[in-house]
PDB file of N, CA and C in Angstrom:
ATOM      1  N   UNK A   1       0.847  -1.162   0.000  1.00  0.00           N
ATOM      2  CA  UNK A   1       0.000   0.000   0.000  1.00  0.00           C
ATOM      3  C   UNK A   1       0.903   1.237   0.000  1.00  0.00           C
ATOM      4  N   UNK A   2       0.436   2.336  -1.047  1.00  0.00           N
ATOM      5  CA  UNK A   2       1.310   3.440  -1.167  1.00  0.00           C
ATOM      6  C   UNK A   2       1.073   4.639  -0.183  1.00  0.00           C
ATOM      7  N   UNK A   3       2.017   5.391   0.217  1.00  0.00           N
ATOM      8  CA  UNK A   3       1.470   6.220   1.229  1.00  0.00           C
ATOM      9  C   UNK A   3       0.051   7.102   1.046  1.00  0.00           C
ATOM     10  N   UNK A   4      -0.324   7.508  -0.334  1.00  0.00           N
ATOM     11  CA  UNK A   4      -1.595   8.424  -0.952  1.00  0.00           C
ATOM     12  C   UNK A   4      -2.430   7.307  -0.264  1.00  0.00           C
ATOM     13  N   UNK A   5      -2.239   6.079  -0.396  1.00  0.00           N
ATOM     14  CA  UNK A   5      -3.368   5.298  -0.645  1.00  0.00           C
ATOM     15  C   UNK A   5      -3.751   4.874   1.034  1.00  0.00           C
ATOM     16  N   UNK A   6      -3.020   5.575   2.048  1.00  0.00           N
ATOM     17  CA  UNK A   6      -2.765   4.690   3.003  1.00  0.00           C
ATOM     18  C   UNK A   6      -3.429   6.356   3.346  1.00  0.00           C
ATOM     19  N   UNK A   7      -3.221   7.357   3.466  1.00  0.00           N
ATOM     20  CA  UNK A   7      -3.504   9.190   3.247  1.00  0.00           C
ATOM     21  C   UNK A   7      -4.861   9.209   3.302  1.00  0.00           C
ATOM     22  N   UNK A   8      -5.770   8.248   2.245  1.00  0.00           N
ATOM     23  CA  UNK A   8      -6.397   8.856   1.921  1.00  0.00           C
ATOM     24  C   UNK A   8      -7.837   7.844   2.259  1.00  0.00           C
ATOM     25  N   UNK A   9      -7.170   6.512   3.107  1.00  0.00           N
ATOM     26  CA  UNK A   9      -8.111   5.839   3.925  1.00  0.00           C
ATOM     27  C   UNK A   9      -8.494   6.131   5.085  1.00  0.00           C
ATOM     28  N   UNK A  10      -7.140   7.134   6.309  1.00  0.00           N
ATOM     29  CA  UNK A  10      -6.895   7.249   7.643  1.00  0.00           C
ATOM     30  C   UNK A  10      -7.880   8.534   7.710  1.00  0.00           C
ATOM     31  N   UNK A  11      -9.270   8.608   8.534  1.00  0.00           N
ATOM     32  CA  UNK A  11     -10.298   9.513   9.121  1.00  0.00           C
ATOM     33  C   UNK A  11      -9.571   9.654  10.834  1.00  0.00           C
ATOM     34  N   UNK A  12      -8.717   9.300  11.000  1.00  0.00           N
ATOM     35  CA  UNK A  12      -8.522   9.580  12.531  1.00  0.00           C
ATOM     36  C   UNK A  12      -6.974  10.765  12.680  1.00  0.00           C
ATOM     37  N   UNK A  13      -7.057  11.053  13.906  1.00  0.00           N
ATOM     38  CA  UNK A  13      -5.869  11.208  14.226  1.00  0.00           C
ATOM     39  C   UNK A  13      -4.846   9.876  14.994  1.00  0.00           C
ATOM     40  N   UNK A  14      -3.703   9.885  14.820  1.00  0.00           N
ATOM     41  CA  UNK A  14      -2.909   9.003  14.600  1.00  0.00           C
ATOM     42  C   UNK A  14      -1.319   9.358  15.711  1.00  0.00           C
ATOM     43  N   UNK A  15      -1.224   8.385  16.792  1.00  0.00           N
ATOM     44  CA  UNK A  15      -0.108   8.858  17.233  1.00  0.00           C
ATOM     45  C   UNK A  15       0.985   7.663  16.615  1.00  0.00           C
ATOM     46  N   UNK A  16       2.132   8.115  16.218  1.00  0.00           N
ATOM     47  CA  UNK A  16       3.745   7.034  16.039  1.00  0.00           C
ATOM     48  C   UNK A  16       4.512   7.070  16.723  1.00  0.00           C
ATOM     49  N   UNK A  17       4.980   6.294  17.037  1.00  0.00           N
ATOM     50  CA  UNK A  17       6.028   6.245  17.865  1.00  0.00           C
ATOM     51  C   UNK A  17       7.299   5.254  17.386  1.00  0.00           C
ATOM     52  N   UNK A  18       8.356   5.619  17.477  1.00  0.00           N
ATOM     53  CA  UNK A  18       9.627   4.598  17.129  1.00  0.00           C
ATOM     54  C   UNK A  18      10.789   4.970  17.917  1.00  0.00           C
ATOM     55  N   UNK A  19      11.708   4.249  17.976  1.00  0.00           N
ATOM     56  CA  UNK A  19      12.708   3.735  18.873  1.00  0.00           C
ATOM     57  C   UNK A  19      14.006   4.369  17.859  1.00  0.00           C
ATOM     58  N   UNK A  20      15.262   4.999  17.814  1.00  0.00           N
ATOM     59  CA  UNK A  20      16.348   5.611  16.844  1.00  0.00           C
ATOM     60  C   UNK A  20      16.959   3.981  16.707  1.00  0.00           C
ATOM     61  N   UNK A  21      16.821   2.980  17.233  1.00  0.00           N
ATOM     62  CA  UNK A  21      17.715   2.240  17.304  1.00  0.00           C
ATOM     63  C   UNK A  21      16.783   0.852  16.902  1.00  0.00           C
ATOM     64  N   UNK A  22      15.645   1.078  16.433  1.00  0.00           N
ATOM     65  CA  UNK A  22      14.815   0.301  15.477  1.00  0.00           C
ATOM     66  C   UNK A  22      15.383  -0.482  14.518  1.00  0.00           C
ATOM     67  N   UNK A  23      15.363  -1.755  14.555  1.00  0.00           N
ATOM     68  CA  UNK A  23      15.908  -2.397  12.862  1.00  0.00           C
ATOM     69  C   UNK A  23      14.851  -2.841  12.008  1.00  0.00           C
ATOM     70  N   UNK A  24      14.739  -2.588  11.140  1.00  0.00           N
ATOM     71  CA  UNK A  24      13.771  -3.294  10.092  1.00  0.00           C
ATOM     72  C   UNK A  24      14.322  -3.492   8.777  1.00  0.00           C
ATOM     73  N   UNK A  25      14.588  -4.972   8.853  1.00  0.00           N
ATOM     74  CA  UNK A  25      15.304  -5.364   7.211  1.00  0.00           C
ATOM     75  C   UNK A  25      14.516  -5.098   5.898  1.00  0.00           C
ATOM     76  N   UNK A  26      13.863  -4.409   6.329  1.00  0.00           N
ATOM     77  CA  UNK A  26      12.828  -4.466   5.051  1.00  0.00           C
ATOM     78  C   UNK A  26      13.068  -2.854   4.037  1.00  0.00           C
ATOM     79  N   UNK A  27      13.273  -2.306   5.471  1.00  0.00           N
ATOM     80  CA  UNK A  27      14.229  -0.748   5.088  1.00  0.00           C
ATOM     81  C   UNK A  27      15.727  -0.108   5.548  1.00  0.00           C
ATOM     82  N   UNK A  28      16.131   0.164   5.076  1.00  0.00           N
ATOM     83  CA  UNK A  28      17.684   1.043   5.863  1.00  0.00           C
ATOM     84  C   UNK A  28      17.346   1.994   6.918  1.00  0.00           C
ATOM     85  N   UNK A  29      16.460   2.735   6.226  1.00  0.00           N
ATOM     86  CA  UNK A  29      15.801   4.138   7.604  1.00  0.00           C
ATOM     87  C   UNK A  29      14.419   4.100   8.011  1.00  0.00           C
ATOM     88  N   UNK A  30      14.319   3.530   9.036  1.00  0.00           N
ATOM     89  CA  UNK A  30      13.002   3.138   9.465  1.00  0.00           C
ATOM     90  C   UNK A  30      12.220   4.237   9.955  1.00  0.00           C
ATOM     91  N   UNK A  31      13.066   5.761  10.425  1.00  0.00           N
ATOM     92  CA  UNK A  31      12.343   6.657  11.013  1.00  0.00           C
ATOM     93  C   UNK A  31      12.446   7.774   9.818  1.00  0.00           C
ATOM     94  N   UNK A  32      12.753   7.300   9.066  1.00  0.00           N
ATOM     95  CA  UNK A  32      12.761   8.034   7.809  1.00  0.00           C
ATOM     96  C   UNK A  32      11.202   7.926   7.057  1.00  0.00           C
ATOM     97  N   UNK A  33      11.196   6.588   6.765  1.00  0.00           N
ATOM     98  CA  UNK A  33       9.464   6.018   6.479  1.00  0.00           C
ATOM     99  C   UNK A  33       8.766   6.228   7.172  1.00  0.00           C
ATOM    100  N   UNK A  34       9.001   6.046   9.077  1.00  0.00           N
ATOM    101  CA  UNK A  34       7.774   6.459   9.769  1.00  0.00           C
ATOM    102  C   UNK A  34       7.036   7.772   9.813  1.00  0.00           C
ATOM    103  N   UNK A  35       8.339   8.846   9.526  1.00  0.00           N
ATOM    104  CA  UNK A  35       8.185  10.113   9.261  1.00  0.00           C
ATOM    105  C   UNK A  35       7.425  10.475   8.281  1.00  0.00           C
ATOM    106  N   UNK A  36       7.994   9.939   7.063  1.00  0.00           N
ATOM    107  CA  UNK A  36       7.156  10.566   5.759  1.00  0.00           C
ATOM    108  C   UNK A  36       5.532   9.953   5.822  1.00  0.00           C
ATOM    109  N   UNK A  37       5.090   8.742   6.438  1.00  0.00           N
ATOM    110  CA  UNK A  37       3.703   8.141   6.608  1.00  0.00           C
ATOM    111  C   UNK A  37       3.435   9.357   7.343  1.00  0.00           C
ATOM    112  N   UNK A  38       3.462   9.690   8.855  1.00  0.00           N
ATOM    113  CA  UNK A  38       3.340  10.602   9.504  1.00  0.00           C
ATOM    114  C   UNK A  38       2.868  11.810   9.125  1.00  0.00           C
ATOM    115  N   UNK A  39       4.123  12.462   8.178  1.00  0.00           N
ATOM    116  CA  UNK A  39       3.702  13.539   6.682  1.00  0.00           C
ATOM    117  C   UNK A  39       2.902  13.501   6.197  1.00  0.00           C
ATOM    118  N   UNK A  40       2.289  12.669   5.705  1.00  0.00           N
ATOM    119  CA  UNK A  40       1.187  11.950   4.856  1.00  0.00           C
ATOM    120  C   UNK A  40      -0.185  11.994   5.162  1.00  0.00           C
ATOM    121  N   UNK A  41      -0.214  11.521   6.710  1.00  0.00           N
ATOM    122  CA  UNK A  41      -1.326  11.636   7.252  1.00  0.00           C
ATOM    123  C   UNK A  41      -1.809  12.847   8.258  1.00  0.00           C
ATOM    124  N   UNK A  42      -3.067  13.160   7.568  1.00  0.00           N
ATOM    125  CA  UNK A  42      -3.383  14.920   8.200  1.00  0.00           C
ATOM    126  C   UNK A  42      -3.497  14.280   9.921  1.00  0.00           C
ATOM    127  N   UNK A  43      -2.835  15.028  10.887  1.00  0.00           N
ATOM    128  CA  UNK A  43      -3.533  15.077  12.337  1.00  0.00           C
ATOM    129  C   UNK A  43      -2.216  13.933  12.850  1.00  0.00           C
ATOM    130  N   UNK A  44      -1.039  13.551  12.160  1.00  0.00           N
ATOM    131  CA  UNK A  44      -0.586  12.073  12.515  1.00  0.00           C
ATOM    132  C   UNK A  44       0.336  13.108  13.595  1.00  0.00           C
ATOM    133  N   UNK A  45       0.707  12.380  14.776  1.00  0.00           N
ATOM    134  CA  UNK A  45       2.101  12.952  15.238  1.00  0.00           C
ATOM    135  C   UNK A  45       3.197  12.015  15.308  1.00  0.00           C
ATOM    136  N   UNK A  46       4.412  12.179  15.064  1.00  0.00           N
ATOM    137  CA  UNK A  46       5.532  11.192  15.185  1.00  0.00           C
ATOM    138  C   UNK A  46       6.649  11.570  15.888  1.00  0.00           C
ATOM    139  N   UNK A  47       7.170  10.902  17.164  1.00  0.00           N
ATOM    140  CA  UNK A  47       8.146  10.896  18.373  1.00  0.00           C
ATOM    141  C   UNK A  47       9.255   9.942  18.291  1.00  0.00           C
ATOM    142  N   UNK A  48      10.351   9.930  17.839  1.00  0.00           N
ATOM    143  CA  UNK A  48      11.097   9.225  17.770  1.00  0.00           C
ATOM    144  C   UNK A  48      12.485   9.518  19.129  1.00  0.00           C
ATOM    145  N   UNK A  49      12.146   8.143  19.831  1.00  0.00           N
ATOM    146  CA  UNK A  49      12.845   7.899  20.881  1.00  0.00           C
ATOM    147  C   UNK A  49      14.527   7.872  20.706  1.00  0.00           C
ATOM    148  N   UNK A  50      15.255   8.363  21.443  1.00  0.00           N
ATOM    149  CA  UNK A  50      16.651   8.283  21.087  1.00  0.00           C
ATOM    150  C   UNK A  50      17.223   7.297  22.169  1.00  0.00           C
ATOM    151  N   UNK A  51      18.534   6.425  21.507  1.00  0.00           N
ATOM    152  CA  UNK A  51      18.867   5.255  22.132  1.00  0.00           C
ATOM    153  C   UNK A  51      17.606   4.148  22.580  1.00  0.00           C
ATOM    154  N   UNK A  52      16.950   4.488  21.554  1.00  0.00           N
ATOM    155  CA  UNK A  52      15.820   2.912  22.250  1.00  0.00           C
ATOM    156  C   UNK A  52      15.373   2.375  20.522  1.00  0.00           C
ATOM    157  N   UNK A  53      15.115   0.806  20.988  1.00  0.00           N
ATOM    158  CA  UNK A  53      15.256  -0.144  20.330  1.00  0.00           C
ATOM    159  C   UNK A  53      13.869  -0.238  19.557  1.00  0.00           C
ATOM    160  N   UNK A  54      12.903  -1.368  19.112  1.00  0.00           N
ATOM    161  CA  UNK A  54      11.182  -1.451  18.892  1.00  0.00           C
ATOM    162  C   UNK A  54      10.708  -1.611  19.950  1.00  0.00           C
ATOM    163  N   UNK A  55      10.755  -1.239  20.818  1.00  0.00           N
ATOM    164  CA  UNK A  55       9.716  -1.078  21.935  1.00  0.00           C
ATOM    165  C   UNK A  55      10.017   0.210  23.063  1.00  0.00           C
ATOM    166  N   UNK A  56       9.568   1.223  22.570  1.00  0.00           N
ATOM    167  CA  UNK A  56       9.614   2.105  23.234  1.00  0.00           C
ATOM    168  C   UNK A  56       9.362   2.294  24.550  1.00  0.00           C
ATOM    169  N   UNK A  57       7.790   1.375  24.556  1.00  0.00           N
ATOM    170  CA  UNK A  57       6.933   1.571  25.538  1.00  0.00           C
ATOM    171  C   UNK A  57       7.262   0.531  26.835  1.00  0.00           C
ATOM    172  N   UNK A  58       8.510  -0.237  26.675  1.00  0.00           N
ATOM    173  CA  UNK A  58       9.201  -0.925  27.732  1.00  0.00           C
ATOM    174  C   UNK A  58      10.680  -0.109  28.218  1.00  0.00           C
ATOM    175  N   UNK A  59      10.725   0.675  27.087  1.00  0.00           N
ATOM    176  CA  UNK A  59      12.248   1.393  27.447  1.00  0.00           C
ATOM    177  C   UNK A  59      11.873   2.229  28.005  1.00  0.00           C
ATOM    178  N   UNK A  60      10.604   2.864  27.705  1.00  0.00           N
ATOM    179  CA  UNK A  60      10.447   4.235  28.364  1.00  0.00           C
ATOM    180  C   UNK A  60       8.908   4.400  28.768  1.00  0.00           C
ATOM    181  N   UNK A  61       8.693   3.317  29.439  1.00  0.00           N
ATOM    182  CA  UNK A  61       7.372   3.455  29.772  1.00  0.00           C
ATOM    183  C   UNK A  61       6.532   4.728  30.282  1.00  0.00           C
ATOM    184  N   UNK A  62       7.118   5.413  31.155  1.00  0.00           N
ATOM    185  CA  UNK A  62       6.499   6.890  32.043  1.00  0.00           C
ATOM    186  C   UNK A  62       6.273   7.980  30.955  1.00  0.00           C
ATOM    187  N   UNK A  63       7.581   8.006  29.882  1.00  0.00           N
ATOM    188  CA  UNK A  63       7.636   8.914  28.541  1.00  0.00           C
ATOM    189  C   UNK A  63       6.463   8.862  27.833  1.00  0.00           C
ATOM    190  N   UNK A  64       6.583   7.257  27.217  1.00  0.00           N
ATOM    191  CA  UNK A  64       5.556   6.594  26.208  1.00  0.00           C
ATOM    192  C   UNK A  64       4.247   7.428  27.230  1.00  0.00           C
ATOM    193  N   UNK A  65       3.618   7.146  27.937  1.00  0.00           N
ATOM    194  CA  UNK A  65       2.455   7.258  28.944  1.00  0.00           C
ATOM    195  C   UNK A  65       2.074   8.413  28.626  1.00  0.00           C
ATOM    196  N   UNK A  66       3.168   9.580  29.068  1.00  0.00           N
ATOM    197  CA  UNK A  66       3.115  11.067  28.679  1.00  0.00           C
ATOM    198  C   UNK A  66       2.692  11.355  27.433  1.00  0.00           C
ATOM    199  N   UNK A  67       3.211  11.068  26.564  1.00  0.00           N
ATOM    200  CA  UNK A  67       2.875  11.388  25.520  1.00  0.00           C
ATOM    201  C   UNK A  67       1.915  10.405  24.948  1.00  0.00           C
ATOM    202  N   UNK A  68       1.016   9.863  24.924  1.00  0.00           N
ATOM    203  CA  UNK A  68       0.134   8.825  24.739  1.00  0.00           C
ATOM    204  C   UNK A  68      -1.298   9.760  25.522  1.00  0.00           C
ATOM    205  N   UNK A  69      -0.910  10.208  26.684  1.00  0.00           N
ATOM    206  CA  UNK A  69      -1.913  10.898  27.380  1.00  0.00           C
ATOM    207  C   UNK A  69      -2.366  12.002  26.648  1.00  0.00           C
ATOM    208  N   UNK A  70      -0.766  12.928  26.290  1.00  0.00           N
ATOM    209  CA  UNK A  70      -1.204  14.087  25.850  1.00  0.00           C
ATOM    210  C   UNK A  70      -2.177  14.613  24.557  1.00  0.00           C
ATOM    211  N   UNK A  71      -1.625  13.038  23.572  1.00  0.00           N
ATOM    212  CA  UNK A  71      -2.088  12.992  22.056  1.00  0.00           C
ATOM    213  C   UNK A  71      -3.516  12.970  22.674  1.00  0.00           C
ATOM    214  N   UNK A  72      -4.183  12.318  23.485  1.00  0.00           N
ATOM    215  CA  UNK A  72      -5.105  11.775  23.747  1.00  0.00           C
ATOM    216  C   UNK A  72      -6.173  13.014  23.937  1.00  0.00           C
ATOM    217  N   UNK A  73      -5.683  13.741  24.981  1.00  0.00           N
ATOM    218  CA  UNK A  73      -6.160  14.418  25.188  1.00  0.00           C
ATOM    219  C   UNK A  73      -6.237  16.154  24.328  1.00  0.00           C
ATOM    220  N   UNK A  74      -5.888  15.697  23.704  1.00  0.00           N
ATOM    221  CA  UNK A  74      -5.540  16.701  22.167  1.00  0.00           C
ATOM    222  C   UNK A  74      -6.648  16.567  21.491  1.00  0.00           C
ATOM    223  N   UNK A  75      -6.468  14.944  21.254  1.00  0.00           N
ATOM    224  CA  UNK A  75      -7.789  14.517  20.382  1.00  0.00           C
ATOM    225  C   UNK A  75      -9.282  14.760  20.947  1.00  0.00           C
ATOM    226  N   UNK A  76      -9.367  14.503  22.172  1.00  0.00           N
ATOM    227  CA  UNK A  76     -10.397  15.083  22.971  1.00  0.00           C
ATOM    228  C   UNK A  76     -11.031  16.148  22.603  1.00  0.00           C
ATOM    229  N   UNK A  77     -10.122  17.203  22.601  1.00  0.00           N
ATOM    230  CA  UNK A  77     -10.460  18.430  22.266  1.00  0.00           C
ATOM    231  C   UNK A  77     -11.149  18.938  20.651  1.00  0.00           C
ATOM    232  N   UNK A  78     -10.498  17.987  19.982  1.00  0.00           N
ATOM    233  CA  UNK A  78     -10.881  18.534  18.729  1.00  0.00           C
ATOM    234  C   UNK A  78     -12.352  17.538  18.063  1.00  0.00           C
ATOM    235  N   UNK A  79     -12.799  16.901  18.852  1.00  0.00           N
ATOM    236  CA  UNK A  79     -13.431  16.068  18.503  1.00  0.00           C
ATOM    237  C   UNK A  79     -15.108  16.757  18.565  1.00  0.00           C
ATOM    238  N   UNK A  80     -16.000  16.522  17.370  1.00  0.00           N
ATOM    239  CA  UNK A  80     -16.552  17.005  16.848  1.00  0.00           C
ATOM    240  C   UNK A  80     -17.861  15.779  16.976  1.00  0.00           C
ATOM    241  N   UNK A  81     -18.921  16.597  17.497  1.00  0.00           N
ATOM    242  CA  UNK A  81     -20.075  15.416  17.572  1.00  0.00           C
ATOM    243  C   UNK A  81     -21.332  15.839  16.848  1.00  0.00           C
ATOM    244  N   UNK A  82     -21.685  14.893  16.409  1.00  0.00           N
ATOM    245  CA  UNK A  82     -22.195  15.334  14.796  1.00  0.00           C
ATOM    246  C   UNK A  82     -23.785  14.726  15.175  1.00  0.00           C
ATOM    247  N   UNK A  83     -24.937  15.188  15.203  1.00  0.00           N
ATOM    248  CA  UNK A  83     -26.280  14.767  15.288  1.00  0.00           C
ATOM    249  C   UNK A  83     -26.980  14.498  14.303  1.00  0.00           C
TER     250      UNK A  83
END
């Protein structure tokens, strides 16, 4: 799936998260791609952890939390109820 095509399915806001020290054989720059998806998608936010691996949310659990809360409550705000 191409990023337009991936753009132009996503109705939500969207939090990412990745680790600098991420491997994925499938790409060379993994926060390079997560970024440009991110780009792509209106409302996305993307946090890329420094010195941490694919799992952020064990390296840095209290961080991850924080910012998981905050998106959250972002989205809260903008959320629109339709009758």
């Amino acid at each position: 799936m191409s990023l337009n095509q991936v753009n132009s399915i996503v109705e939500a806001s969207m939090q990412m998260l990745s680790g600098n020290n991420t491997i994925d054989l499938a790409t060379d720059d993994v926060q390079t791609s997560i970024k440009a998806l991110s780009d792509s998608i209106p409302d996305a936010e993307y946090y890329c952890f420094q010195q941490c691996g694919h799992l952020p949310f064990i390296e840095y659990p209290e961080k991850v939390t924080n910012i998981v809360l905050d998106f959250i409550s972002k989205a809260n705000t903008q959320i629109e109820i339709k009758r």
